[in-house]
PDB file of N, CA and C in Angstrom:
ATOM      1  N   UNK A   1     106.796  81.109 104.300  1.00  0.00           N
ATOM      2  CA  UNK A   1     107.921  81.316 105.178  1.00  0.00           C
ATOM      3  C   UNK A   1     108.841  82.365 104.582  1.00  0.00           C
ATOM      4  N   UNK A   2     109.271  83.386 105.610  1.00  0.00           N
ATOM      5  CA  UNK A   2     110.375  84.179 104.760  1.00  0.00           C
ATOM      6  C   UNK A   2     111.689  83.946 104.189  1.00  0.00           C
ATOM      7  N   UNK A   3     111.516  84.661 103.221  1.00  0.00           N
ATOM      8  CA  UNK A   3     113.273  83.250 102.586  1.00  0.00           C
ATOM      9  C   UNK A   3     114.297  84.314 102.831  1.00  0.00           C
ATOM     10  N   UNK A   4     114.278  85.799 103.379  1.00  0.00           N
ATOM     11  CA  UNK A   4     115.185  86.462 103.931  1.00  0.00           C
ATOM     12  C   UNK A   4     116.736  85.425 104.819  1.00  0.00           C
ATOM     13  N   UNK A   5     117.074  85.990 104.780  1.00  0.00           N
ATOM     14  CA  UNK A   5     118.508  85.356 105.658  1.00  0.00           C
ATOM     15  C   UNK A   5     117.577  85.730 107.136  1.00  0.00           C
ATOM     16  N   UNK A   6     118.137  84.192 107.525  1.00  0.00           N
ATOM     17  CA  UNK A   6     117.317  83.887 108.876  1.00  0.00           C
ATOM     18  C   UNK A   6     118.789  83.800 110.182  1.00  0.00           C
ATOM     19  N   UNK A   7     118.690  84.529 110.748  1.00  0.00           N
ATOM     20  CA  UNK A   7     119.267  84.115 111.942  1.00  0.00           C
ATOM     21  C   UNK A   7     119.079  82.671 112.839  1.00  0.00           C
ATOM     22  N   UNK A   8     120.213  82.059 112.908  1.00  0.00           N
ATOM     23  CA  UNK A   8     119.912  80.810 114.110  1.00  0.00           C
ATOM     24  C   UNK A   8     120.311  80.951 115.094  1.00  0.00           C
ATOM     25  N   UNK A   9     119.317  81.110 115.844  1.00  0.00           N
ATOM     26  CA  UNK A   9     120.142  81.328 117.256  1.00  0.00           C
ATOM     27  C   UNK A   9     121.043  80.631 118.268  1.00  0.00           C
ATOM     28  N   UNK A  10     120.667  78.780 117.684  1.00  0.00           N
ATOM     29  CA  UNK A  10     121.454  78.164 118.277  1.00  0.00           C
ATOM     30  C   UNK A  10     122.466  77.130 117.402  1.00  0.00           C
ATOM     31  N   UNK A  11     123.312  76.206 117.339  1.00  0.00           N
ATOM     32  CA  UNK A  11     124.030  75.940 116.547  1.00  0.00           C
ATOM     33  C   UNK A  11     123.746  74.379 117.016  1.00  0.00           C
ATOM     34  N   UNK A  12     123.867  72.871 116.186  1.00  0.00           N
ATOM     35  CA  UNK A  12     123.839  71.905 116.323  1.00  0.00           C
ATOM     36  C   UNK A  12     125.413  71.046 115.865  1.00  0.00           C
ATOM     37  N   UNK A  13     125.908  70.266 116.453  1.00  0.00           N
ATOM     38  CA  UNK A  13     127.241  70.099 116.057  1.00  0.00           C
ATOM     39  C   UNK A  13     126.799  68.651 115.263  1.00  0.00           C
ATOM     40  N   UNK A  14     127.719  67.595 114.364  1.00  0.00           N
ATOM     41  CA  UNK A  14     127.495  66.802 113.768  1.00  0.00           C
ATOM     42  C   UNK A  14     126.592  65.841 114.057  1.00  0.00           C
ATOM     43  N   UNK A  15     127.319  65.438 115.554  1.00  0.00           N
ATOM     44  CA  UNK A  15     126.768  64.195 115.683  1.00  0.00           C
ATOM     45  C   UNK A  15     125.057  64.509 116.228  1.00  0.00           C
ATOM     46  N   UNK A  16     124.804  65.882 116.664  1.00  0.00           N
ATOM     47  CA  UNK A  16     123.348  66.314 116.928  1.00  0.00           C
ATOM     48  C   UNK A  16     122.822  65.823 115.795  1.00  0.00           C
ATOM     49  N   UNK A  17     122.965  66.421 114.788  1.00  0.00           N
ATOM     50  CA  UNK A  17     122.334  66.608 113.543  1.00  0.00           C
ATOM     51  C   UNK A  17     121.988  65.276 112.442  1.00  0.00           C
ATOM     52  N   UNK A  18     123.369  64.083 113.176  1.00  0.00           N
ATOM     53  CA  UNK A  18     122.881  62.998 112.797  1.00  0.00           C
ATOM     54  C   UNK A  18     122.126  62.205 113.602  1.00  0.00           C
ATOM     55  N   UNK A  19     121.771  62.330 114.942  1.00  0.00           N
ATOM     56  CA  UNK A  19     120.595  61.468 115.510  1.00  0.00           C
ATOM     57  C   UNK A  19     119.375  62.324 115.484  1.00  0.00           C
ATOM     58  N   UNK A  20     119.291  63.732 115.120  1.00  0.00           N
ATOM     59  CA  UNK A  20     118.083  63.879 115.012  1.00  0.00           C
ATOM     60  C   UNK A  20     117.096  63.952 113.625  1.00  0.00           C
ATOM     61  N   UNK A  21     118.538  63.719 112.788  1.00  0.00           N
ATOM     62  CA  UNK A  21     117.950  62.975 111.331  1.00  0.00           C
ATOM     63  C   UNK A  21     117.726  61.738 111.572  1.00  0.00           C
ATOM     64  N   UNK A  22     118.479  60.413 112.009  1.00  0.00           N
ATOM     65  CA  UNK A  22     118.254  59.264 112.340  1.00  0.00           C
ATOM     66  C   UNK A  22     116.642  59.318 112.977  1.00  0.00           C
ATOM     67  N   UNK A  23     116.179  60.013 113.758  1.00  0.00           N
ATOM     68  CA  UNK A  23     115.119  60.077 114.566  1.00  0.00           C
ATOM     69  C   UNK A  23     113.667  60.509 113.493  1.00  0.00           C
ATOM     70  N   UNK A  24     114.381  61.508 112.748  1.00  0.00           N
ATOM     71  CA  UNK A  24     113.280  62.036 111.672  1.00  0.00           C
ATOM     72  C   UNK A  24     112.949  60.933 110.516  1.00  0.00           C
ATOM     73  N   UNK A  25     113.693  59.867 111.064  1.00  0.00           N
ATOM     74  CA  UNK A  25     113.785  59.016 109.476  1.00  0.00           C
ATOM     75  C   UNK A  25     112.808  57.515 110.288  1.00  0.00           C
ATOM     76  N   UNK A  26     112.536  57.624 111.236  1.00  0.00           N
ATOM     77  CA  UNK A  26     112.364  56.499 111.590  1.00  0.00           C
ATOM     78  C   UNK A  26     110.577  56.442 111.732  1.00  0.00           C
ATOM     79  N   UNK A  27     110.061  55.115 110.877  1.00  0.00           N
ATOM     80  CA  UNK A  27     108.487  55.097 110.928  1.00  0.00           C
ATOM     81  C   UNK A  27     108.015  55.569 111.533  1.00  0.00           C
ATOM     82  N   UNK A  28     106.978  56.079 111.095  1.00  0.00           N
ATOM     83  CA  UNK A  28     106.056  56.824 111.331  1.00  0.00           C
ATOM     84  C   UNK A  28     106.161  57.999 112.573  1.00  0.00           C
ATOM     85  N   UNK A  29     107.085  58.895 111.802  1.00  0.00           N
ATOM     86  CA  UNK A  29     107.931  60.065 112.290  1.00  0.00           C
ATOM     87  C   UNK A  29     106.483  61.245 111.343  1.00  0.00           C
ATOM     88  N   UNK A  30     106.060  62.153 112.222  1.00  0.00           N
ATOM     89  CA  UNK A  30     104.783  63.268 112.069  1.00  0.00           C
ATOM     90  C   UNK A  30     105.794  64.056 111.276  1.00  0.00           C
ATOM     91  N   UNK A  31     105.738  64.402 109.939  1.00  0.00           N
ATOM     92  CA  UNK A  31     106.606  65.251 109.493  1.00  0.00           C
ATOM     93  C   UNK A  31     106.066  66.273 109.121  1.00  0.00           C
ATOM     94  N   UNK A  32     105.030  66.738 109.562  1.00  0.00           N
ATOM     95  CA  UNK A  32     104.759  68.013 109.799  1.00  0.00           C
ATOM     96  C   UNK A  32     105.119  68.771 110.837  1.00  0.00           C
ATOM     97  N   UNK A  33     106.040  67.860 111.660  1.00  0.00           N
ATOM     98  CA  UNK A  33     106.338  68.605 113.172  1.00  0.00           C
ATOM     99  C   UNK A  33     107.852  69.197 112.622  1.00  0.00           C
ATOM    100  N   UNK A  34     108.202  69.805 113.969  1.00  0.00           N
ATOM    101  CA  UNK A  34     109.452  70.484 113.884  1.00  0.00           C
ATOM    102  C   UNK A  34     110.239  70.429 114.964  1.00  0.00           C
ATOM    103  N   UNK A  35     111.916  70.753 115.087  1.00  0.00           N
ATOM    104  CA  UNK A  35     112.545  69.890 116.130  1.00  0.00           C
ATOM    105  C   UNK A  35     111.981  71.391 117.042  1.00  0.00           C
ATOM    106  N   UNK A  36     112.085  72.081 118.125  1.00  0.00           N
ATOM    107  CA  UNK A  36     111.770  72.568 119.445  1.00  0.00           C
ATOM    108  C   UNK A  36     112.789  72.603 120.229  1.00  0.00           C
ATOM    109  N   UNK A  37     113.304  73.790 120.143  1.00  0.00           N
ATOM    110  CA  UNK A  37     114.695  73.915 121.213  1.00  0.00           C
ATOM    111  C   UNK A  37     113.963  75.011 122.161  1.00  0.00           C
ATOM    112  N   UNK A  38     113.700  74.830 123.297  1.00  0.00           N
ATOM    113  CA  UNK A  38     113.540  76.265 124.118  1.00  0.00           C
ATOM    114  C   UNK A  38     113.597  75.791 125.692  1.00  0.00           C
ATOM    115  N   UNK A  39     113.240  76.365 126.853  1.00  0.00           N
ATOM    116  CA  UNK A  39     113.023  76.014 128.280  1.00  0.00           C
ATOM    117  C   UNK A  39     111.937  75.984 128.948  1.00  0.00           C
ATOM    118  N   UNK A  40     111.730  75.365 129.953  1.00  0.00           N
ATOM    119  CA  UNK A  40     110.933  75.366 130.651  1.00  0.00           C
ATOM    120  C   UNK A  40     110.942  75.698 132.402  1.00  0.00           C
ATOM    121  N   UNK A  41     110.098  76.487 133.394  1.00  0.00           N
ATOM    122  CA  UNK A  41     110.663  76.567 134.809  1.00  0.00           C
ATOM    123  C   UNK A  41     111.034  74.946 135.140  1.00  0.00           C
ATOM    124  N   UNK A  42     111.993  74.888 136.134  1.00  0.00           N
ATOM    125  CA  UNK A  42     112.275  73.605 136.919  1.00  0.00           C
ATOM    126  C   UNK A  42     113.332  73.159 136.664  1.00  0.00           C
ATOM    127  N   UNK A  43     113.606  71.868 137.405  1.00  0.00           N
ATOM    128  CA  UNK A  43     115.002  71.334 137.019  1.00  0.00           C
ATOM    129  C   UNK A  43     115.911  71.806 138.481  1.00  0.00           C
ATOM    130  N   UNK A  44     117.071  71.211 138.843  1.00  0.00           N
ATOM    131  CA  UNK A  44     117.620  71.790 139.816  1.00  0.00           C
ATOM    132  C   UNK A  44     118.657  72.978 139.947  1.00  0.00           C
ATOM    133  N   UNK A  45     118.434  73.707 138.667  1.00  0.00           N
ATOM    134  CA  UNK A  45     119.385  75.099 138.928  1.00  0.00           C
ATOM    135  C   UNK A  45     118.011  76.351 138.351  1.00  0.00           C
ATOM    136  N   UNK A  46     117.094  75.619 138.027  1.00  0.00           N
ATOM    137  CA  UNK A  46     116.134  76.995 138.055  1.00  0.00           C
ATOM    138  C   UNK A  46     115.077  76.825 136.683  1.00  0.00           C
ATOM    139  N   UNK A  47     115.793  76.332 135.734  1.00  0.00           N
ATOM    140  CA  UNK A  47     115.288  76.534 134.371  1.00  0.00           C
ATOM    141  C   UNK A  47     115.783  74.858 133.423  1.00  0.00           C
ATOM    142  N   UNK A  48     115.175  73.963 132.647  1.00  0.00           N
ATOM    143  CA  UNK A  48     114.976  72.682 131.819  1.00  0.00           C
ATOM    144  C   UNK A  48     115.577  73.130 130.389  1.00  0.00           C
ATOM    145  N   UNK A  49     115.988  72.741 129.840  1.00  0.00           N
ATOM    146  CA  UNK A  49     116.526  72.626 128.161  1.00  0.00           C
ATOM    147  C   UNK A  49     115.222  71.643 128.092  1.00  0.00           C
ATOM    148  N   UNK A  50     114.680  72.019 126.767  1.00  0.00           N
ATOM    149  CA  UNK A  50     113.380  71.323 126.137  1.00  0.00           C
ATOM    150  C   UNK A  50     113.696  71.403 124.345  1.00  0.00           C
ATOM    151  N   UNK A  51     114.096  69.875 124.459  1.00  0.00           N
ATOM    152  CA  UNK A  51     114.066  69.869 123.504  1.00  0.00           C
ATOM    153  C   UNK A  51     113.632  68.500 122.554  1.00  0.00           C
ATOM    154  N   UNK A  52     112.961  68.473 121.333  1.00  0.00           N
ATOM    155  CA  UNK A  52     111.714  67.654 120.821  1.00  0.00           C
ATOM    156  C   UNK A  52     111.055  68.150 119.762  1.00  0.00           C
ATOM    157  N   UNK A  53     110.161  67.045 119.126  1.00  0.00           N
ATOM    158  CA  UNK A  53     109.544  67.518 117.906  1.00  0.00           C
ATOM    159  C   UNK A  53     108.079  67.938 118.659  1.00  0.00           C
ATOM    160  N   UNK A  54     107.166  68.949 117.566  1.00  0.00           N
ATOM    161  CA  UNK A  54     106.313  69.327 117.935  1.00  0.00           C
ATOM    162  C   UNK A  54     105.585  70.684 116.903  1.00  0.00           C
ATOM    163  N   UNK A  55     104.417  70.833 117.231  1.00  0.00           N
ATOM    164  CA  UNK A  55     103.854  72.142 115.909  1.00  0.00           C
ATOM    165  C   UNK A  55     104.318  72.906 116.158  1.00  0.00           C
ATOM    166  N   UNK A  56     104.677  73.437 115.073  1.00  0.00           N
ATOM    167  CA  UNK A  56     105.124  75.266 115.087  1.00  0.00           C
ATOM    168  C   UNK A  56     103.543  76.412 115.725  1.00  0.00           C
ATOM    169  N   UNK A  57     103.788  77.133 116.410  1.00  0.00           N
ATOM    170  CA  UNK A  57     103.276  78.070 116.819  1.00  0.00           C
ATOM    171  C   UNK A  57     103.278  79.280 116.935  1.00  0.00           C
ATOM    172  N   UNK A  58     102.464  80.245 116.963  1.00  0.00           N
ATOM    173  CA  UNK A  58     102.248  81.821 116.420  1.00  0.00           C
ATOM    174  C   UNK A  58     103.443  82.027 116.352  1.00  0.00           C
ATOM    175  N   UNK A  59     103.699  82.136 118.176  1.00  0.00           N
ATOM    176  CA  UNK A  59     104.564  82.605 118.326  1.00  0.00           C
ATOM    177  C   UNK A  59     106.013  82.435 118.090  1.00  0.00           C
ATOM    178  N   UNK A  60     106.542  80.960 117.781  1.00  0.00           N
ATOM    179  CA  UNK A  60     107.203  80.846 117.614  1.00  0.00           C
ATOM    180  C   UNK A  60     108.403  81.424 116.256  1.00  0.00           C
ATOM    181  N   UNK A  61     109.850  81.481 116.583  1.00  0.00           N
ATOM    182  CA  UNK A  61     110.907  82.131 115.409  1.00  0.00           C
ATOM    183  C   UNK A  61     110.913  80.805 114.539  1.00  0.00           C
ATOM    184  N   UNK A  62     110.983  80.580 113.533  1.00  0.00           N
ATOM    185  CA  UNK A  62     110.868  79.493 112.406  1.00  0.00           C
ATOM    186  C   UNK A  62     112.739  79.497 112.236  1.00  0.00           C
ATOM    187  N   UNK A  63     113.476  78.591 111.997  1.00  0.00           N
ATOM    188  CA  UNK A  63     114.400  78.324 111.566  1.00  0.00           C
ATOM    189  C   UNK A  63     115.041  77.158 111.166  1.00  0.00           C
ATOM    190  N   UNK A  64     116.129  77.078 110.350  1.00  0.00           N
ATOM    191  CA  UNK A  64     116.757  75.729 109.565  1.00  0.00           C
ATOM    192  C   UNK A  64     117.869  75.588 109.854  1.00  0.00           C
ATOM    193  N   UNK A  65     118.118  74.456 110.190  1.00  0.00           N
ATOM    194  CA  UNK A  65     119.938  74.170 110.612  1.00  0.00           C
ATOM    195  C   UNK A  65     120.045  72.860 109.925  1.00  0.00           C
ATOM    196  N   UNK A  66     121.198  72.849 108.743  1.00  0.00           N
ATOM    197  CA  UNK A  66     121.095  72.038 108.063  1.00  0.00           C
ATOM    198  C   UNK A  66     120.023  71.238 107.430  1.00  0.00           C
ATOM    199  N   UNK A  67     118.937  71.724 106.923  1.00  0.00           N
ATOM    200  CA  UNK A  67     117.779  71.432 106.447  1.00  0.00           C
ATOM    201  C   UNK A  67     116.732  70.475 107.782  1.00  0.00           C
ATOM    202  N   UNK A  68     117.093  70.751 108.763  1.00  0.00           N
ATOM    203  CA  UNK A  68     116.038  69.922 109.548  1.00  0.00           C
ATOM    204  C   UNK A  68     115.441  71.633 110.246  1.00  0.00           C
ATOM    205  N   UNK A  69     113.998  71.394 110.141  1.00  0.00           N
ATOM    206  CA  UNK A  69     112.909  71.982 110.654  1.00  0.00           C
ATOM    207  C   UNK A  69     113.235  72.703 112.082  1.00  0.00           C
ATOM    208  N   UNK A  70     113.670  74.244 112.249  1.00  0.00           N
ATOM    209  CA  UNK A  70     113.203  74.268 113.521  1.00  0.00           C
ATOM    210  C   UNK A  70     112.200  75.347 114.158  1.00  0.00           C
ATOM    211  N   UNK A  71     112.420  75.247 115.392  1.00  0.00           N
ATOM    212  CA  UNK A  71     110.938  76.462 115.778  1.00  0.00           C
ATOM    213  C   UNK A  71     111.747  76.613 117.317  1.00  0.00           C
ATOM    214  N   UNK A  72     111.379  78.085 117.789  1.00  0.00           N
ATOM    215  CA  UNK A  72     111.946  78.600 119.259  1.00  0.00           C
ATOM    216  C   UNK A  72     110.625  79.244 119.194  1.00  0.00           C
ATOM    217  N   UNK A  73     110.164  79.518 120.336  1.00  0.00           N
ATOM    218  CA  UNK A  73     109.638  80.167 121.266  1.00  0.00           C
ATOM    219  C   UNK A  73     110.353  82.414 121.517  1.00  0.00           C
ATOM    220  N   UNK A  74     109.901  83.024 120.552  1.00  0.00           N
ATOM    221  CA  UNK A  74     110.857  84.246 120.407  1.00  0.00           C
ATOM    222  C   UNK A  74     111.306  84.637 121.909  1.00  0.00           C
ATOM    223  N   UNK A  75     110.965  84.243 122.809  1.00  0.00           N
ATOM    224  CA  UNK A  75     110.553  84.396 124.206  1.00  0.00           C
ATOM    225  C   UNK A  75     112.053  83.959 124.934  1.00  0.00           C
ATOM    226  N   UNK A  76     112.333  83.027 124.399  1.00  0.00           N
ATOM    227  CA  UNK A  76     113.274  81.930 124.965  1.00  0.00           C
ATOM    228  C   UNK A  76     114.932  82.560 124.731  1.00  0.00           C
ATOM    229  N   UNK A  77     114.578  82.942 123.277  1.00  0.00           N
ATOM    230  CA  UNK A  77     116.522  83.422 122.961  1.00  0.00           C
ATOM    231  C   UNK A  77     116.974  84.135 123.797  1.00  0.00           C
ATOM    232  N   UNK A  78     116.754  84.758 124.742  1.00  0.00           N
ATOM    233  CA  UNK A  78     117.410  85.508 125.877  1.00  0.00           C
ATOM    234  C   UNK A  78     117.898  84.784 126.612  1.00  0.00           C
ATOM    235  N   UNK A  79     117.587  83.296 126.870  1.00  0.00           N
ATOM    236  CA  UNK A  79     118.145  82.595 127.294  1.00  0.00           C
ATOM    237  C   UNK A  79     118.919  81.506 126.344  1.00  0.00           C
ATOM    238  N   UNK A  80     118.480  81.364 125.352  1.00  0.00           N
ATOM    239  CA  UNK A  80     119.482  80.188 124.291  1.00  0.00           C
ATOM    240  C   UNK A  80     120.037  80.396 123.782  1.00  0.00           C
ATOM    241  N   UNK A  81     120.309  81.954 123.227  1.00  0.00           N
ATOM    242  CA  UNK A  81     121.077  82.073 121.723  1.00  0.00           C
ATOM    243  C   UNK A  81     122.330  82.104 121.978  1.00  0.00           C
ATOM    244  N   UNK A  82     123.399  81.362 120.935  1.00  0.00           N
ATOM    245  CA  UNK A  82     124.719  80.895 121.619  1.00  0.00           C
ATOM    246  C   UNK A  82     124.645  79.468 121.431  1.00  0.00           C
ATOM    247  N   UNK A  83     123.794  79.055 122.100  1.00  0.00           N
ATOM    248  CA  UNK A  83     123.978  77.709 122.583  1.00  0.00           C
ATOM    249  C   UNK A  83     124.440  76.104 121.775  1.00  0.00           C
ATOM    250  N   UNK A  84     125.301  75.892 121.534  1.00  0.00           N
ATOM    251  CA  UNK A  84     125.471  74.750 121.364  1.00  0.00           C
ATOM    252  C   UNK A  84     124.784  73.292 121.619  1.00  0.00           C
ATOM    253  N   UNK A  85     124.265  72.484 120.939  1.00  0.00           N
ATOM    254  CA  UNK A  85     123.547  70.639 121.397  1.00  0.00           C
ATOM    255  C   UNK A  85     124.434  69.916 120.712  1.00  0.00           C
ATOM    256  N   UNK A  86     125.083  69.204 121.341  1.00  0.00           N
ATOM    257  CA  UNK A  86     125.484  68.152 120.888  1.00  0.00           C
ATOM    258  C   UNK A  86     124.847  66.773 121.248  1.00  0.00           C
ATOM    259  N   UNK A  87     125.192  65.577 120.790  1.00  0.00           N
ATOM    260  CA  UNK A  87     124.505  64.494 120.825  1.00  0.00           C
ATOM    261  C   UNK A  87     125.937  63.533 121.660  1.00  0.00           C
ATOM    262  N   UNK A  88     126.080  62.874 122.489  1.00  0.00           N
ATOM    263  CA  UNK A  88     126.645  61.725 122.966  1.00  0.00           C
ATOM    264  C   UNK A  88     126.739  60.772 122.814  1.00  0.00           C
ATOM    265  N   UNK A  89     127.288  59.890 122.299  1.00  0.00           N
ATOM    266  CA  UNK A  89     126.744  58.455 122.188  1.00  0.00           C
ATOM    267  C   UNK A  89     127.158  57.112 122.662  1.00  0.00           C
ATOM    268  N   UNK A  90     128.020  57.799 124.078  1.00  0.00           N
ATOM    269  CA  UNK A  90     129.218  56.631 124.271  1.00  0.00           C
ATOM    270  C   UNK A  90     127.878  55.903 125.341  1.00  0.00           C
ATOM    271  N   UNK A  91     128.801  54.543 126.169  1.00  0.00           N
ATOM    272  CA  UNK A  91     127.743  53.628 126.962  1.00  0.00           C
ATOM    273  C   UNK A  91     127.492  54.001 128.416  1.00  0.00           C
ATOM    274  N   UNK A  92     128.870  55.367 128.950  1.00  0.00           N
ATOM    275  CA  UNK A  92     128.021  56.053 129.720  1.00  0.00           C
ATOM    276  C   UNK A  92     127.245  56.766 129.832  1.00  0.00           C
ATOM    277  N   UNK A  93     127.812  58.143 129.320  1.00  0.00           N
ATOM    278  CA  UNK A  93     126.919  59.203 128.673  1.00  0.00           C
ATOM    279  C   UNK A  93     126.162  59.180 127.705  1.00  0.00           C
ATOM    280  N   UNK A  94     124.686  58.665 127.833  1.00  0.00           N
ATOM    281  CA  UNK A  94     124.149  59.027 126.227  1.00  0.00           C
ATOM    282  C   UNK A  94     123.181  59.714 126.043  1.00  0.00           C
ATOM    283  N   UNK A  95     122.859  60.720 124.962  1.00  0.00           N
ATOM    284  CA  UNK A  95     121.931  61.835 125.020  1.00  0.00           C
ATOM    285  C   UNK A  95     122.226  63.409 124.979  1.00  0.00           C
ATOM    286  N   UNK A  96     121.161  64.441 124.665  1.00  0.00           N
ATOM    287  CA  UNK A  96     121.723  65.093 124.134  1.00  0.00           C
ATOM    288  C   UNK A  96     122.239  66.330 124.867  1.00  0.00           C
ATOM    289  N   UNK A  97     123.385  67.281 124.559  1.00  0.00           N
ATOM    290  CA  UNK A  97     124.006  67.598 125.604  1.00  0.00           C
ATOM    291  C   UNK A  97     123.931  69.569 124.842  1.00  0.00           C
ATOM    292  N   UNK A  98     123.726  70.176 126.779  1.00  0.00           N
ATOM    293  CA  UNK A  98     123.819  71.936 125.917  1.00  0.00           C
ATOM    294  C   UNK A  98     124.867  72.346 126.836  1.00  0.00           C
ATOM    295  N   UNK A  99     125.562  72.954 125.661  1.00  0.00           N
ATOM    296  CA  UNK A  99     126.421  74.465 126.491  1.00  0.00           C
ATOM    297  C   UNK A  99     126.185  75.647 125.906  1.00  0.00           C
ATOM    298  N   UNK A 100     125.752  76.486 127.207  1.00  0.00           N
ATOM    299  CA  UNK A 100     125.343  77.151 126.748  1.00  0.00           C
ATOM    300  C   UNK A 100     125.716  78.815 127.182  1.00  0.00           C
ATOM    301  N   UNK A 101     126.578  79.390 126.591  1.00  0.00           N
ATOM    302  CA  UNK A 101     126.632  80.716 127.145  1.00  0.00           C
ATOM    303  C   UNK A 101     126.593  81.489 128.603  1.00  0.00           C
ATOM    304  N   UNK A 102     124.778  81.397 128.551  1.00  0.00           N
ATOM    305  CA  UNK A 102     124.182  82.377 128.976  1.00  0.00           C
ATOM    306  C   UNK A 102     123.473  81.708 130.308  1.00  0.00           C
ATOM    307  N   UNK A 103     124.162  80.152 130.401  1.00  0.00           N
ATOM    308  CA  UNK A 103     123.894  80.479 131.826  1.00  0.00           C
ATOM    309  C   UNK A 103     125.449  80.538 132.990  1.00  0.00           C
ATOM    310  N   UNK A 104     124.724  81.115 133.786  1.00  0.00           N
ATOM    311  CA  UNK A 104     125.618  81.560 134.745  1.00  0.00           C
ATOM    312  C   UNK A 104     125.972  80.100 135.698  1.00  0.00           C
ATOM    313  N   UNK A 105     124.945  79.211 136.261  1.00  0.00           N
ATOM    314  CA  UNK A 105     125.609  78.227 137.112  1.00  0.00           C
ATOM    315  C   UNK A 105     124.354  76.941 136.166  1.00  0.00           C
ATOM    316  N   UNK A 106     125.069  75.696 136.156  1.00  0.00           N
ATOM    317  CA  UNK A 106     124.649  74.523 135.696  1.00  0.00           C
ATOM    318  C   UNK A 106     124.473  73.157 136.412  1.00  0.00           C
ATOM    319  N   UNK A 107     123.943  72.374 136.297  1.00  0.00           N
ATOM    320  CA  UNK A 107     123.720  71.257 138.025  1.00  0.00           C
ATOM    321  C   UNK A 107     124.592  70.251 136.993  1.00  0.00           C
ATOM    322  N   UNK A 108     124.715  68.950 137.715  1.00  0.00           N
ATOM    323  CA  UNK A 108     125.489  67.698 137.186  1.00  0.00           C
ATOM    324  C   UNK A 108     124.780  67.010 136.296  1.00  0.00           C
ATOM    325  N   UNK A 109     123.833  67.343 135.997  1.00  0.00           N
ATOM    326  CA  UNK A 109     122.641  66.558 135.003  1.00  0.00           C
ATOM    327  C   UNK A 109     122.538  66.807 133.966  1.00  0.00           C
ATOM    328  N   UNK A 110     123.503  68.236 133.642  1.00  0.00           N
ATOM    329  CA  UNK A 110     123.331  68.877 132.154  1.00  0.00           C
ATOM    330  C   UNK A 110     122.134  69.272 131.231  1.00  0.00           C
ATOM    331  N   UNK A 111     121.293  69.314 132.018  1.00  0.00           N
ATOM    332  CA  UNK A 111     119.687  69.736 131.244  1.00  0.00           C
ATOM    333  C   UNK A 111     119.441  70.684 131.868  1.00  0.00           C
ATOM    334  N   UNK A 112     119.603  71.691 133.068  1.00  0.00           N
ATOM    335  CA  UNK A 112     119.084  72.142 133.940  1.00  0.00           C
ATOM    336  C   UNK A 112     120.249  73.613 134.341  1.00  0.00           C
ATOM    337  N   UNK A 113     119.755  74.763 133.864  1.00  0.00           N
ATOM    338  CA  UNK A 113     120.245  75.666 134.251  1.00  0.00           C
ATOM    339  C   UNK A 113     119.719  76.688 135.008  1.00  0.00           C
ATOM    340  N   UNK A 114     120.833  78.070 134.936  1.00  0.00           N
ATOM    341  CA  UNK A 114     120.224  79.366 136.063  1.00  0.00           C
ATOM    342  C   UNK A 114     120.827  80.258 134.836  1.00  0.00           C
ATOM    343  N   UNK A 115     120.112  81.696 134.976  1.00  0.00           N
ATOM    344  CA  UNK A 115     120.690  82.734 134.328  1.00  0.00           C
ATOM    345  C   UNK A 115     120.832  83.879 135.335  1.00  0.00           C
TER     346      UNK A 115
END
């Protein structure tokens, strides 16, 4: 891996960073995988936040945010970089949450954007 200064394109705020360590810590967690921030088509404003553990690939940008594993899709930062995840944890809202820049309109579901 290159140990150059790595750009992150997206930023994780505390409480992200502690449930997706909580998550990395829990039996029989594949720790060869890596967390996966990027999109997918669909969703009701055009475009999905995808995010999850999973193998790193060719193509993918390799990066570290606070020592947890990550991987993008180089494809994707045109649409993510900027972006903020935070984690929720109250008994309405729970789960993990993006703001993000670069999109232009967002639906009520918070996973689901347009650029």
């Amino acid at each position: 891996m290159d140990t150059m200064t790595q750009t992150v394109p997206v930023t994780l705020t505390a409480g992200a960073i502690t449930e997706i360590r909580r998550l990395m810590n829990e039996d029989g967690f594949d720790t060869t995988q890596h967390l996966r921030i990027g999109v997918k088509g669909g969703g009701c404003s055009g475009m999905t936040y995808v995010l999850g553990f999973d193998k790193a690939e060719a193509e993918d940008e390799r990066f570290t945010i606070e020592g947890i594993p990550c991987v993008m899709n180089k494809s994707h930062q045109l649409y993510l970089y900027g972006m903020e995840i935070d984690w929720q944890g109250g008994l309405n809202s729970r789960g993990f949450t993006f703001s993000n820049p670069n999109a232009s309109k967002t639906c009520g579901c918070g996973t689901s954007f347009a650029v």
